[in-house]
Protein backbone atom coordinates (compact mmCIF):
# COMPACT_ATOMS: atom_id res chain seq x y z
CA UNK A 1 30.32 254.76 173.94
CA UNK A 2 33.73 253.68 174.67
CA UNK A 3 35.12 250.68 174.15
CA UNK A 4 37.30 248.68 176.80
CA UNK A 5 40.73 247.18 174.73
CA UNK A 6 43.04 245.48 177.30
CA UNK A 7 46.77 245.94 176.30
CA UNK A 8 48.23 243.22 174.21
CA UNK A 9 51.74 242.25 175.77
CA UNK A 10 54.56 243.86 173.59
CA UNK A 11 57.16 241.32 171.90
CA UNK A 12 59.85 242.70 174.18
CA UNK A 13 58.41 241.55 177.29
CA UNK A 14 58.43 238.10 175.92
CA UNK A 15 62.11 238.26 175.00
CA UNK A 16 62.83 239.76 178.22
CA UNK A 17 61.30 236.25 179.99
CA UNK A 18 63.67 234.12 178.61
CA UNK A 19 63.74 230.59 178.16
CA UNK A 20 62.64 229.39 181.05
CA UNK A 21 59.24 231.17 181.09
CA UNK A 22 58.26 229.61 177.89
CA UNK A 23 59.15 226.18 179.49
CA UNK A 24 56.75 226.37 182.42
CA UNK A 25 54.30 227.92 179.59
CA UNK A 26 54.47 224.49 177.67
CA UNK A 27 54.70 221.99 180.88
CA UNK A 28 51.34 224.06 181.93
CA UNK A 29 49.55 223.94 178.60
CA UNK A 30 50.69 220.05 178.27
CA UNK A 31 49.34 219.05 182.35
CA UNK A 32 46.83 221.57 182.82
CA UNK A 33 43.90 219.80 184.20
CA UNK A 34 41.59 221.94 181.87
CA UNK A 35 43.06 219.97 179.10
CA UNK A 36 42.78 216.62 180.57
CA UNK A 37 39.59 217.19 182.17
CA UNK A 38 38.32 218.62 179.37
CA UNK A 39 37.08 222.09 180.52
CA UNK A 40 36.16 222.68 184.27
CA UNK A 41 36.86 220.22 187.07
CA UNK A 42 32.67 218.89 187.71
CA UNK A 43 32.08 217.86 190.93
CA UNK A 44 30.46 214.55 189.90
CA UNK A 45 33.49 213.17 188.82
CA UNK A 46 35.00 213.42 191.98
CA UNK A 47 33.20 210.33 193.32
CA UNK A 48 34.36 208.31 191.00
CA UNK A 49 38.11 209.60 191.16
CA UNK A 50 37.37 208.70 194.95
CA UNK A 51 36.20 205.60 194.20
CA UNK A 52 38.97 204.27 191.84
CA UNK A 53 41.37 206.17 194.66
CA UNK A 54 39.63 203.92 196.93
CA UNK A 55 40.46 200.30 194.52
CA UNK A 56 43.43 201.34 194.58
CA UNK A 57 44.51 201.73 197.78
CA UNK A 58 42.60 198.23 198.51
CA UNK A 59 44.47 196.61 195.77
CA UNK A 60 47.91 198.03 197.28
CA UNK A 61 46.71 196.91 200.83
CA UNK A 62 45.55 193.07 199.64
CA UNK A 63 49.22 192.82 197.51
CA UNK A 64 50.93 193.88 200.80
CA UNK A 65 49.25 191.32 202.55
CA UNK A 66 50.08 188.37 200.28
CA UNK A 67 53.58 189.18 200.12
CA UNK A 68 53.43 189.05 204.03
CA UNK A 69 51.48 185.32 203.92
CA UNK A 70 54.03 184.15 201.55
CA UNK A 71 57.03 185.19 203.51
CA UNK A 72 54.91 183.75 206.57
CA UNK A 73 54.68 180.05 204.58
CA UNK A 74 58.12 180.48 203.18
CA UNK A 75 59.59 180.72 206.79
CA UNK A 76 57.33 178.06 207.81
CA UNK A 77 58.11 175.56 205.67
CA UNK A 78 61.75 175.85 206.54
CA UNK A 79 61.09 175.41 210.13
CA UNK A 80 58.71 172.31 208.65
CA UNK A 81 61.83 170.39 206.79
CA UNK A 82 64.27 171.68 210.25
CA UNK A 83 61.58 169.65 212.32
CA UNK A 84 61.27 166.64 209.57
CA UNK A 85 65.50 166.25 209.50
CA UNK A 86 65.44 166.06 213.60
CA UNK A 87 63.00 164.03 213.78
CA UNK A 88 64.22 161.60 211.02
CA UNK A 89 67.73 161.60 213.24
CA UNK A 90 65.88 160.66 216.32
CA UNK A 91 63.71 157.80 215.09
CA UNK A 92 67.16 156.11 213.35
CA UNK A 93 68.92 156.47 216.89
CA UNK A 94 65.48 154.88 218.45
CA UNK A 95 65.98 152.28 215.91
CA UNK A 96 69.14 151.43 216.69
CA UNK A 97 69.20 151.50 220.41
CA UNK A 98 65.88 149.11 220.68
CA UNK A 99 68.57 146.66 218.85
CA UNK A 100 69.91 143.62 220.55
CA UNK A 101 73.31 143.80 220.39
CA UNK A 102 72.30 147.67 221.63
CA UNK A 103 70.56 146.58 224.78
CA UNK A 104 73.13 143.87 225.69
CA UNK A 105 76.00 145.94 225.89
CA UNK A 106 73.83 148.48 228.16
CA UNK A 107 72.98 145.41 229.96
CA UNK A 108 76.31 144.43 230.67
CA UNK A 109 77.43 147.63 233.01
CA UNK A 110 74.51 146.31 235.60
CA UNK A 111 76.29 143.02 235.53
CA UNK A 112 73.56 141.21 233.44
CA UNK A 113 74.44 139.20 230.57
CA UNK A 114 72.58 137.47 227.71
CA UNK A 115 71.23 133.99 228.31
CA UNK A 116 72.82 130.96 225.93
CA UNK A 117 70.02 128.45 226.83
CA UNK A 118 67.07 128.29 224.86
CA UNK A 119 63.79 129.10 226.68
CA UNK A 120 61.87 125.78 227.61
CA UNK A 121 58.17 125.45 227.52
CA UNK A 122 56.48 125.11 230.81
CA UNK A 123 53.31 122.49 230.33
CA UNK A 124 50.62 123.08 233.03
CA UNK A 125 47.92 119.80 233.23
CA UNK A 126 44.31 120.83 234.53
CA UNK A 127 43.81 119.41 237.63
């Protein structure tokens, strides 16, 4: 019987490939998913590549998330102290308008003015 030989490449053909050829030969050997795998690609790994795929995504999604809620309370807060500082403003100007001297002068424009005499005490007997 015969026997089948394939052809074994000559040396020349290598030279002729150059450089780059043997480049993509060792990026292929290095990332080939043979090697990393460790033989053939079985198909009951690929639930658990899906899986972790899946974590992942749901760990990206959940750190996008609480970025957003922090920015949220970050912004909030600043509106908080904005809101704090008016109202602080306000309640010293309410302060100092419910003030005596305050009121009298507002008084006096309606042609009122403040009374010198002491307030007497009115004594009612039971009849």
């Amino acid at each position: 019987m015969a026997r089948n030989v394939s052809k074994q490449p000559s040396s020349s053909t290598e030279k002729v490939k150059g450089k780059g050829a043997s480049l993509f030969a060792f990026f292929d050997s290095i990332f080939s998913p043979d090697k990393i795998l460790g033989g053939e690609f079985p198909a009951t790994q690929l639930r658990y590549i899906l899986w972790i795929c899946f974590l992942i995504i749901l760990y990206i999604g959940s750190s996008i998330n609480t970025e957003g809620l922090i920015h949220r309370i970050d912004k909030a807060k600043a509106e908080l102290e904005e809101v704090r500082a008016d109202y602080t403003t306000q309640q010293a100007a309410f302060m100092k308008a419910g003030k005596q001297s305050e009121v009298i002068k507002k008084v006096e424009k309606m042609g009122l003015e403040e009374n010198k005499t002491p307030p007497t005490k009115i004594i009612v007997k039971d009849w």
